[in-house]
PDB file of N, CA and C in Angstrom:
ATOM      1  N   UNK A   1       0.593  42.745   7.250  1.00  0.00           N
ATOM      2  CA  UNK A   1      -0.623  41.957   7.155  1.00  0.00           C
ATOM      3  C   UNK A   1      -0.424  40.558   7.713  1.00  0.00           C
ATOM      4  N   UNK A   2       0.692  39.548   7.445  1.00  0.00           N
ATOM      5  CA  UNK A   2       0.931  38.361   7.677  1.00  0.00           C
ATOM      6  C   UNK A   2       0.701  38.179   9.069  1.00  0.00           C
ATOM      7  N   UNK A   3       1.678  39.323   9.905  1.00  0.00           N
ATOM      8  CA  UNK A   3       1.237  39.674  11.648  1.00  0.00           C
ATOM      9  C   UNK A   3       0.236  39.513  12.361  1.00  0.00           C
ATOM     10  N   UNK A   4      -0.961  40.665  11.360  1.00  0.00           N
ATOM     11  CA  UNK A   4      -2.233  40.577  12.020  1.00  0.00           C
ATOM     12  C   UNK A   4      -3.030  39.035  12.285  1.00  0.00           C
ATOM     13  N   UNK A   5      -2.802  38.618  10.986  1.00  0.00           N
ATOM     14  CA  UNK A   5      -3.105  37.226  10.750  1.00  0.00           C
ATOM     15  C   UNK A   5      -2.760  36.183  11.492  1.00  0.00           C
ATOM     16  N   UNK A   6      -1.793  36.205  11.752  1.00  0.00           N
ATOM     17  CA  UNK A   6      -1.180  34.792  12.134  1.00  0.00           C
ATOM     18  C   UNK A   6      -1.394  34.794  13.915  1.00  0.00           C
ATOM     19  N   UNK A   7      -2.018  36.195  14.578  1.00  0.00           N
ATOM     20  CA  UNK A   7      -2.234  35.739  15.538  1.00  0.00           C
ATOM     21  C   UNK A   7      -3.974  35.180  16.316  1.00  0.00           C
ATOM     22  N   UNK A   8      -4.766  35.668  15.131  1.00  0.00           N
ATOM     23  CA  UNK A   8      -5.927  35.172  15.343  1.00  0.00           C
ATOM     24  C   UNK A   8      -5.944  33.066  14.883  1.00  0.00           C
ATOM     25  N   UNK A   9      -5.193  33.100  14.375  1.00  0.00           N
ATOM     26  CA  UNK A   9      -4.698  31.601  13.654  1.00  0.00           C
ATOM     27  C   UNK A   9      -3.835  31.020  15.309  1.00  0.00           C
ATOM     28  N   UNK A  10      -3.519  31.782  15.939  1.00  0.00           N
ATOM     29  CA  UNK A  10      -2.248  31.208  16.746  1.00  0.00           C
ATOM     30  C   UNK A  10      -3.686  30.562  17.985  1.00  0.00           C
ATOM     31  N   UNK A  11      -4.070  32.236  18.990  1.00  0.00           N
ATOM     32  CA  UNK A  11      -5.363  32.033  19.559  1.00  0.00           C
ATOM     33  C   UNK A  11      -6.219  30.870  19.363  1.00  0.00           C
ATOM     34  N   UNK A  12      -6.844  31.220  18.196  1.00  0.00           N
ATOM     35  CA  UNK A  12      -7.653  29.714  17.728  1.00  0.00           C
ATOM     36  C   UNK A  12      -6.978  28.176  18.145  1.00  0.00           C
ATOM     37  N   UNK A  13      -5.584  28.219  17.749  1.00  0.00           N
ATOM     38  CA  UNK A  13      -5.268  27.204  17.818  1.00  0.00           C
ATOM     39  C   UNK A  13      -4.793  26.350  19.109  1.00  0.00           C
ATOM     40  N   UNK A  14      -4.469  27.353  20.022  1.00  0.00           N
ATOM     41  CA  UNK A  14      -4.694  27.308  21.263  1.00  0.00           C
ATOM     42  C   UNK A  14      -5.762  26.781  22.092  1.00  0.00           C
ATOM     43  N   UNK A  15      -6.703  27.690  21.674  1.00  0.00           N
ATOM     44  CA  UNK A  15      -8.343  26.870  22.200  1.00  0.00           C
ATOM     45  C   UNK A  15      -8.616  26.196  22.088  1.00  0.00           C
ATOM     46  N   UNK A  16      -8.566  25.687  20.461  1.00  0.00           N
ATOM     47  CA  UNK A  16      -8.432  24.244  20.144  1.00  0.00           C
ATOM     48  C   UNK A  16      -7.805  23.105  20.814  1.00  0.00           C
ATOM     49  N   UNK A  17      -6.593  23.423  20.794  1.00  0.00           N
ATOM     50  CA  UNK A  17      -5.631  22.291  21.669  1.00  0.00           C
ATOM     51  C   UNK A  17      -6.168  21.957  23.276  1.00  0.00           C
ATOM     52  N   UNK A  18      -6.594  23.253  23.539  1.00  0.00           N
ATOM     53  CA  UNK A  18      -6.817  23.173  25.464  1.00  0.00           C
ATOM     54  C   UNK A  18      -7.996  22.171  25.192  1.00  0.00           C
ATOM     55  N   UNK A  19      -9.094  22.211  24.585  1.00  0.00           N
ATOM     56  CA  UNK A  19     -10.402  21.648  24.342  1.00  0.00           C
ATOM     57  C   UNK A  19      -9.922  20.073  23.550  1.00  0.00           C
ATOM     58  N   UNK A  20      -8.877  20.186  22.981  1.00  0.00           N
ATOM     59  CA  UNK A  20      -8.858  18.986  22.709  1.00  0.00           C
ATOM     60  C   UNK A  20      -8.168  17.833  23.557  1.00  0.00           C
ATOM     61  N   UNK A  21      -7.524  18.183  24.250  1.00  0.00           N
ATOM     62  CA  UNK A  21      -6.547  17.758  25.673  1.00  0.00           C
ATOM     63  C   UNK A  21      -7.636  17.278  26.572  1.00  0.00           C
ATOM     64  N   UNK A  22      -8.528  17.862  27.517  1.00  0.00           N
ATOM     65  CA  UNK A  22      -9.206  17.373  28.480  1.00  0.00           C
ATOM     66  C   UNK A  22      -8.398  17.239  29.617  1.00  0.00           C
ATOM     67  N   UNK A  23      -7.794  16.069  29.821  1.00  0.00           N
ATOM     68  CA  UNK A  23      -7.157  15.433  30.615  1.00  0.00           C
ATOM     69  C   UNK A  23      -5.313  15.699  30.291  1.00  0.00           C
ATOM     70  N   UNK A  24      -5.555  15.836  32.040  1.00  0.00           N
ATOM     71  CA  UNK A  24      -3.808  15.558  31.589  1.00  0.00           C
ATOM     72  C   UNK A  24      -2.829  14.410  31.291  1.00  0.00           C
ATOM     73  N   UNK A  25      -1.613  14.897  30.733  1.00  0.00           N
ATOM     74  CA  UNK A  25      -1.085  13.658  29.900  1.00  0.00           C
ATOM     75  C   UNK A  25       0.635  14.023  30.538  1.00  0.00           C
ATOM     76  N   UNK A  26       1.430  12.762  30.983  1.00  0.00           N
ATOM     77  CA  UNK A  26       2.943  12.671  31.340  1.00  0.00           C
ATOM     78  C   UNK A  26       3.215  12.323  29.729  1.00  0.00           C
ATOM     79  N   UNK A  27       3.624  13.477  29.113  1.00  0.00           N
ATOM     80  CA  UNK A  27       4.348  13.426  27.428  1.00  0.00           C
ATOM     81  C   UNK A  27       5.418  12.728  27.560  1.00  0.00           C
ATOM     82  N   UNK A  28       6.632  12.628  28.485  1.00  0.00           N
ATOM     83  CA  UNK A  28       7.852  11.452  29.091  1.00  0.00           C
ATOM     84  C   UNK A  28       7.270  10.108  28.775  1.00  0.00           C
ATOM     85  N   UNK A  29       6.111   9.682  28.762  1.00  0.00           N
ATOM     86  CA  UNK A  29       5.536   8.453  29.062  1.00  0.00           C
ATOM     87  C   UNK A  29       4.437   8.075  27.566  1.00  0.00           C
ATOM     88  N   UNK A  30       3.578   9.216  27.431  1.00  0.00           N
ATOM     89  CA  UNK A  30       3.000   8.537  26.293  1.00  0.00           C
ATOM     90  C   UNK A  30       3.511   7.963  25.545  1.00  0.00           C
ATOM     91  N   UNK A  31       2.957   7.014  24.550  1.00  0.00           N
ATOM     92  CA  UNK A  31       3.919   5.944  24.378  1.00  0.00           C
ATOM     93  C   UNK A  31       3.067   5.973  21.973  1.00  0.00           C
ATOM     94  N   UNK A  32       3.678   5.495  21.577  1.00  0.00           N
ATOM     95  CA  UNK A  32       2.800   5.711  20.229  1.00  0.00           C
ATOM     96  C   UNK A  32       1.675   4.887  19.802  1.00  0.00           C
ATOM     97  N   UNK A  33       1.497   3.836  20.808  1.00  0.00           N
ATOM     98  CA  UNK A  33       0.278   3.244  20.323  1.00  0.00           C
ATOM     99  C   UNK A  33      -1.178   4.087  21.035  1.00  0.00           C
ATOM    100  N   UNK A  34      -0.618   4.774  22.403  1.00  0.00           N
ATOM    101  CA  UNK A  34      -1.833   5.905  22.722  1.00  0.00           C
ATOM    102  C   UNK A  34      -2.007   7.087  22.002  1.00  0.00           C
ATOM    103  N   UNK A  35      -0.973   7.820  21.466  1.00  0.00           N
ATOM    104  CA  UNK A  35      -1.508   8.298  20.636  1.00  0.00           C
ATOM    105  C   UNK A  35      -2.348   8.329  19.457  1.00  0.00           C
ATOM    106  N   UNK A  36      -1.819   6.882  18.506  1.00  0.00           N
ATOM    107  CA  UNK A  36      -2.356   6.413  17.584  1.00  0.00           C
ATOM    108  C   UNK A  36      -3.831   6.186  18.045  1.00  0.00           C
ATOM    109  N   UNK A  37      -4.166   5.987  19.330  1.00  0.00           N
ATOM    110  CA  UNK A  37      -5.601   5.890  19.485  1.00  0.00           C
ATOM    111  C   UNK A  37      -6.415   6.559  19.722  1.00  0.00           C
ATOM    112  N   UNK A  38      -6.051   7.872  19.784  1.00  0.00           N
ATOM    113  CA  UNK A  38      -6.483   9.087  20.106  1.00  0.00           C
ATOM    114  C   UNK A  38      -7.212   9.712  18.571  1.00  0.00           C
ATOM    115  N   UNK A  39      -8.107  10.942  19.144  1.00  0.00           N
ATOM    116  CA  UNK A  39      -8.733  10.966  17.729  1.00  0.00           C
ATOM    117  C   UNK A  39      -7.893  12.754  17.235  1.00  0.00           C
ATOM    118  N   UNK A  40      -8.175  12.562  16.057  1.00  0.00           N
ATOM    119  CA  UNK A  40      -7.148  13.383  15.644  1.00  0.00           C
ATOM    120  C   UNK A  40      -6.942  14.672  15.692  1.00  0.00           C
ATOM    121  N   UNK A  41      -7.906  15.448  16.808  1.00  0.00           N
ATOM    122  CA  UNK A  41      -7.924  16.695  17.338  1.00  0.00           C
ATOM    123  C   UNK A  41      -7.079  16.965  18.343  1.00  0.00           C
ATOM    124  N   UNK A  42      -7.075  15.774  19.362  1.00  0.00           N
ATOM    125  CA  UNK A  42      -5.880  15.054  20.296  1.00  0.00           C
ATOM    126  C   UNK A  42      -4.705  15.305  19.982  1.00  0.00           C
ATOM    127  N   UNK A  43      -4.244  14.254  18.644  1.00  0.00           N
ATOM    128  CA  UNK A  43      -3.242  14.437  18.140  1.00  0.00           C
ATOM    129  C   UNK A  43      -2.301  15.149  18.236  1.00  0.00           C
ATOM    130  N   UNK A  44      -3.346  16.485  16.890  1.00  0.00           N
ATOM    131  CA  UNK A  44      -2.670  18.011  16.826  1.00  0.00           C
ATOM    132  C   UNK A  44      -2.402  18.461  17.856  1.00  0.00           C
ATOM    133  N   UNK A  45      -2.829  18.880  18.775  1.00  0.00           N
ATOM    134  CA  UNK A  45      -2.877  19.297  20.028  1.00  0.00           C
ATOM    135  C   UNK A  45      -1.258  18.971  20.577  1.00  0.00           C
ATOM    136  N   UNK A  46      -1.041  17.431  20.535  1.00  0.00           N
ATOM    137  CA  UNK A  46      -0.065  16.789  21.239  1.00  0.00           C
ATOM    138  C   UNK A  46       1.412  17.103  20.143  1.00  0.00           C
ATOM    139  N   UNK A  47       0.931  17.032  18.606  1.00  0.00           N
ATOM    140  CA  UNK A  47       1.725  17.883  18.132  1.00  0.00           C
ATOM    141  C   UNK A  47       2.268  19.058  17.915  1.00  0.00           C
ATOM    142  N   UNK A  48       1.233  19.376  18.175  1.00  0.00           N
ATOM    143  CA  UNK A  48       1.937  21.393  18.202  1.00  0.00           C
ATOM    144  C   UNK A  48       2.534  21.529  19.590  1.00  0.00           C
ATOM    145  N   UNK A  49       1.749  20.773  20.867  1.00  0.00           N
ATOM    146  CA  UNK A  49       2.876  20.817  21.856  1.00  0.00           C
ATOM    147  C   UNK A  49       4.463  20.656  21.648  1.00  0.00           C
ATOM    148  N   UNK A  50       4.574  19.007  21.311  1.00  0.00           N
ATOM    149  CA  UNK A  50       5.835  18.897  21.043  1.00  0.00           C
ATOM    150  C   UNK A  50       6.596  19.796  19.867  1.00  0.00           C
ATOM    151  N   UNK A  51       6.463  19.635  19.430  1.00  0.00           N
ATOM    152  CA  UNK A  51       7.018  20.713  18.196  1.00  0.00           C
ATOM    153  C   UNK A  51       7.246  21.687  19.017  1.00  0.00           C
ATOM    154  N   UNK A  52       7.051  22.652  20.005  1.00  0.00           N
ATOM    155  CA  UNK A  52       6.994  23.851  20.216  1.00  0.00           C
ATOM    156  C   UNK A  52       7.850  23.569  21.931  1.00  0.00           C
ATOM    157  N   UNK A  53       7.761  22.395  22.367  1.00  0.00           N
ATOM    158  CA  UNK A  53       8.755  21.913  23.239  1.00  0.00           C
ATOM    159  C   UNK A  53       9.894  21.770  22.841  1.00  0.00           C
ATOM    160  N   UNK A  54       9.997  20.833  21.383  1.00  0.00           N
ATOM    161  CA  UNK A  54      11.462  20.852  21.079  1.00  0.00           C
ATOM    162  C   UNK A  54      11.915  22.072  20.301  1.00  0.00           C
ATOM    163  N   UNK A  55      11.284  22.961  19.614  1.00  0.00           N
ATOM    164  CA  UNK A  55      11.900  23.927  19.529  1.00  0.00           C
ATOM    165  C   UNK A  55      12.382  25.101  20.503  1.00  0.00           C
ATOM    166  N   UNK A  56      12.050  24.921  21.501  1.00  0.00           N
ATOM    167  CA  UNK A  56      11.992  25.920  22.692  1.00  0.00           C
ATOM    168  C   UNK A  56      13.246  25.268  23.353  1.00  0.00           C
ATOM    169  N   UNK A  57      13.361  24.006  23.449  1.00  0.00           N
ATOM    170  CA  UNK A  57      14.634  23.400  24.220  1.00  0.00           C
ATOM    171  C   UNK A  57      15.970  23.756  23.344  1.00  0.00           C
ATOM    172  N   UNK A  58      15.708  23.921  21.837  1.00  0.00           N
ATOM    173  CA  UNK A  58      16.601  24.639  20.841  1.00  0.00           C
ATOM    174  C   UNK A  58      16.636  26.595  20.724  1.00  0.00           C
ATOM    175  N   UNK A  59      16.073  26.776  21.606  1.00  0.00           N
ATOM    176  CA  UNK A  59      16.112  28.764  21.736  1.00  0.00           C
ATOM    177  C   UNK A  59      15.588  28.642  20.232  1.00  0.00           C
ATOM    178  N   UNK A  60      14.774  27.908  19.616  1.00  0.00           N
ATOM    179  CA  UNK A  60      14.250  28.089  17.665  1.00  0.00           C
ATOM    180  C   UNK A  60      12.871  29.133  17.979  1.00  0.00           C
ATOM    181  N   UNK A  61      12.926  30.120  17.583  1.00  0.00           N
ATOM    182  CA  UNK A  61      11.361  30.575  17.841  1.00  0.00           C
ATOM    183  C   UNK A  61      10.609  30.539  16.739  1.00  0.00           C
ATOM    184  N   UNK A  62      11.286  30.066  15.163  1.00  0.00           N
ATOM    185  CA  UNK A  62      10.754  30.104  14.373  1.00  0.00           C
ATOM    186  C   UNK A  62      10.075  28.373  13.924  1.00  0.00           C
ATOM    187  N   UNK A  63       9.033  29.396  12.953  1.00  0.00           N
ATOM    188  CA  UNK A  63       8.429  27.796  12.784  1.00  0.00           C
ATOM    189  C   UNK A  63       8.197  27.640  11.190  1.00  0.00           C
ATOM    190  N   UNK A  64       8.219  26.407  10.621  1.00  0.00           N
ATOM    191  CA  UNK A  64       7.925  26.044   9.001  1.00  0.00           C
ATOM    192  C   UNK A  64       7.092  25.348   9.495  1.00  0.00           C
ATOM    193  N   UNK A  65       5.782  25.662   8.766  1.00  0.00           N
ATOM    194  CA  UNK A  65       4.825  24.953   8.576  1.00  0.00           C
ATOM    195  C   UNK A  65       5.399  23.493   7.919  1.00  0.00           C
ATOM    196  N   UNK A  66       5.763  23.584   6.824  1.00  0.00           N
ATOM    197  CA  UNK A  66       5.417  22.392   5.697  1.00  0.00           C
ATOM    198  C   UNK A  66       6.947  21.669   6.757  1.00  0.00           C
ATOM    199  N   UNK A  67       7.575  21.707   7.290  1.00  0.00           N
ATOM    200  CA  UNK A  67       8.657  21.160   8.077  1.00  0.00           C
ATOM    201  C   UNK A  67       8.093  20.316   8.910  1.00  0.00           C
ATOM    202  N   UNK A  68       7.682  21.233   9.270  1.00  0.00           N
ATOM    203  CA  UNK A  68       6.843  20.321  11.189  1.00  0.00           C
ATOM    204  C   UNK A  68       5.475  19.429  10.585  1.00  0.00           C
ATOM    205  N   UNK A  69       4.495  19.664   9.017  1.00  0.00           N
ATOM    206  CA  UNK A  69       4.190  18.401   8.606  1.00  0.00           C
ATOM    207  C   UNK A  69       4.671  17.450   8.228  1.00  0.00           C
ATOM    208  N   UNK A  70       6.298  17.619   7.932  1.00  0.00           N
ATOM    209  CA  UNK A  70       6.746  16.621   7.235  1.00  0.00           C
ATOM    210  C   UNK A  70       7.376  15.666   8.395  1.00  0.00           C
ATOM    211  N   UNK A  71       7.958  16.464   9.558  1.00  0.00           N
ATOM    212  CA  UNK A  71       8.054  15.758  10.401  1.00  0.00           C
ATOM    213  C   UNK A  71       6.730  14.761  11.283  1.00  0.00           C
ATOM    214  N   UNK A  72       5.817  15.509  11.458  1.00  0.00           N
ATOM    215  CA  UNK A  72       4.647  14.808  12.399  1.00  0.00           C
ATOM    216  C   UNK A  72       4.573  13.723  11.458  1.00  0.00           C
ATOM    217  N   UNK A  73       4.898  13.258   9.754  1.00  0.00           N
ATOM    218  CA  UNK A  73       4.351  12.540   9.485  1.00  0.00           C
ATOM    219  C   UNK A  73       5.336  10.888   9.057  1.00  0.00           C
ATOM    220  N   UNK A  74       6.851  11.407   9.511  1.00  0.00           N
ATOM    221  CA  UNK A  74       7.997  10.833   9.781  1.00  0.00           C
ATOM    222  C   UNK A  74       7.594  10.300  11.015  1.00  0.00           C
ATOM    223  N   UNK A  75       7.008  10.791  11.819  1.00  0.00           N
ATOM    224  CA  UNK A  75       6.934  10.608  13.307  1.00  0.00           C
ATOM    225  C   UNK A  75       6.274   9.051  13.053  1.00  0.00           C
ATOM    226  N   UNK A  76       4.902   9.596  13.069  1.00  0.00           N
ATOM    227  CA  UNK A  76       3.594   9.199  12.771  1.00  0.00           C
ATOM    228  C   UNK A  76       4.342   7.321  11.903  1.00  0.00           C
ATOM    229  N   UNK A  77       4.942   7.398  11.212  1.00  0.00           N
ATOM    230  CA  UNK A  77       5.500   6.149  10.431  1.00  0.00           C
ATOM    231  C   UNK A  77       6.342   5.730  11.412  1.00  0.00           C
ATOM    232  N   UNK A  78       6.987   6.214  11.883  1.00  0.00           N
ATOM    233  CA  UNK A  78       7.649   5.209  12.589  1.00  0.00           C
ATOM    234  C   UNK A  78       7.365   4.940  14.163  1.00  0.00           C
ATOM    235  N   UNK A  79       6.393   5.385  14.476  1.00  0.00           N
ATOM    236  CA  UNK A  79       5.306   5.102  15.474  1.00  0.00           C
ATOM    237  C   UNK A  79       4.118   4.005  15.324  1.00  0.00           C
ATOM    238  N   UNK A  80       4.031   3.815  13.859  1.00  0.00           N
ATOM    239  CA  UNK A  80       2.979   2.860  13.414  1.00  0.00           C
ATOM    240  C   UNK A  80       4.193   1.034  13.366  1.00  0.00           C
ATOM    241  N   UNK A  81       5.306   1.933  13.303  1.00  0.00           N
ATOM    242  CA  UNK A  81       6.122   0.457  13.160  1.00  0.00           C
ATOM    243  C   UNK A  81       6.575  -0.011  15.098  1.00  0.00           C
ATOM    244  N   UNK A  82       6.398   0.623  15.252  1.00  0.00           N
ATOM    245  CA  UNK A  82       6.755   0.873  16.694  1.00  0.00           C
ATOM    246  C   UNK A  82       6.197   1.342  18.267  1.00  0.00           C
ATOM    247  N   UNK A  83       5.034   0.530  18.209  1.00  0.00           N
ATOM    248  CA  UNK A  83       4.041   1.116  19.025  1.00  0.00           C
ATOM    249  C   UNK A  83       4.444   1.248  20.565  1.00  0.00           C
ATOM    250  N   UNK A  84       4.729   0.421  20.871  1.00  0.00           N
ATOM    251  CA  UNK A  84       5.968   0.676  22.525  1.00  0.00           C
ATOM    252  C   UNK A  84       6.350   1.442  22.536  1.00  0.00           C
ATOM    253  N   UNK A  85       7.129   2.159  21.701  1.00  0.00           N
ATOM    254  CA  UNK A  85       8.099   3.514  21.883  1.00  0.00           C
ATOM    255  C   UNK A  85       7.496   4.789  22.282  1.00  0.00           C
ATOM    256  N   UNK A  86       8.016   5.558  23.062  1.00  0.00           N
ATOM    257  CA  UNK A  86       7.454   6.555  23.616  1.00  0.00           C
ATOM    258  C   UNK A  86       7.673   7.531  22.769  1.00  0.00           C
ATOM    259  N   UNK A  87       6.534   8.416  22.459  1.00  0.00           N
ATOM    260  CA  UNK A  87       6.463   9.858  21.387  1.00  0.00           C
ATOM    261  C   UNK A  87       8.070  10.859  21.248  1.00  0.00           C
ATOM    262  N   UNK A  88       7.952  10.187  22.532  1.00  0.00           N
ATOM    263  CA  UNK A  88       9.922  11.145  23.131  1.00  0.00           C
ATOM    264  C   UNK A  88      10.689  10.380  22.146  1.00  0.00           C
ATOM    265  N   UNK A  89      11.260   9.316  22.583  1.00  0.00           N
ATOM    266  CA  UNK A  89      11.766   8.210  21.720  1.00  0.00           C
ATOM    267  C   UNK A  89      11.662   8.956  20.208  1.00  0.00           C
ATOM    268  N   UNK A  90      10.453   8.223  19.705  1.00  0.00           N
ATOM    269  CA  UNK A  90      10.391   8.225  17.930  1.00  0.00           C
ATOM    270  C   UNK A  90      10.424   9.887  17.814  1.00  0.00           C
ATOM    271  N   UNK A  91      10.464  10.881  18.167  1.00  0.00           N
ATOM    272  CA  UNK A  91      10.960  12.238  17.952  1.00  0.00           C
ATOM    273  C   UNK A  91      12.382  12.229  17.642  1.00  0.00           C
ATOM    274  N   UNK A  92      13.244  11.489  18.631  1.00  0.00           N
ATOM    275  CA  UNK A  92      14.650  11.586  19.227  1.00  0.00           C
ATOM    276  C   UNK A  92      15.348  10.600  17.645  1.00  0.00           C
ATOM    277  N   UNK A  93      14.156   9.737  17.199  1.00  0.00           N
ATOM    278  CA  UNK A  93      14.614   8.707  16.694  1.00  0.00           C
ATOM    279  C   UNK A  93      14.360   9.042  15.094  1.00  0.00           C
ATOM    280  N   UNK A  94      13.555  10.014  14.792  1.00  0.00           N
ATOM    281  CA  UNK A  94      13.332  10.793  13.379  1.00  0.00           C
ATOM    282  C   UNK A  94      14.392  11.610  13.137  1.00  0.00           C
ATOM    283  N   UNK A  95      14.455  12.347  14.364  1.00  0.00           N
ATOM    284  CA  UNK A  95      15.700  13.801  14.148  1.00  0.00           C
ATOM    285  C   UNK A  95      17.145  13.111  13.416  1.00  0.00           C
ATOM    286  N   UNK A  96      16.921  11.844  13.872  1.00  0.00           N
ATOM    287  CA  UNK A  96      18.535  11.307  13.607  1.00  0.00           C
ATOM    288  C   UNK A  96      18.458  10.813  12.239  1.00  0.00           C
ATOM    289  N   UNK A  97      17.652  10.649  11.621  1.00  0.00           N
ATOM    290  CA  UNK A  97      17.756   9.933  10.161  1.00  0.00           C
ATOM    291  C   UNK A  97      18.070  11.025   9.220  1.00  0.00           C
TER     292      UNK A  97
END
């Protein structure tokens, strides 16, 4: 059952993200005060990317939900202290604490 489920959840979330993107974005470069200005459909979008970039650069195919919130929201703090820093950066710069 969990199977069937989780791929109408996956789909959706996909569509979502493409529709919430618009425009393209150099992720190397965004920086955390553009994100922070972005509205929060954006966001997700830019989070489930990354998340699914850095797990892919790790061969990880698995995913924790309540993990990857706890991280986006580690992120998210030290992006608010740190608005210059690029999303790359404060990723690189959470993992290490």
């Amino acid at each position: 059952m969990k199977r069937y489920f989780a791929l109408p959840i996956a789909v959706a979330t996909i569509g979502l993200a493409g529709q919430a993107m618009a425009k393209e974005l150099d992720m190397s470069k965004l920086t955390c005060k553009e994100v922070r200005a972005m509205k929060a459909g954006k966001v997700a979008a830019i989070a489930m990317w990354m998340n699914g970039y850095v797990h892919g650069k790790e061969g990880n195919t698995m995913v924790d939900g309540d993990k990857a919130e706890a991280n986006a929201a580690k992120v998210g703090a030290y992006c608010k202290k740190n608005e210059t820093a690029t999303l790359a950066d404060a990723i690189g710069a959470v993992s290490k604490m």
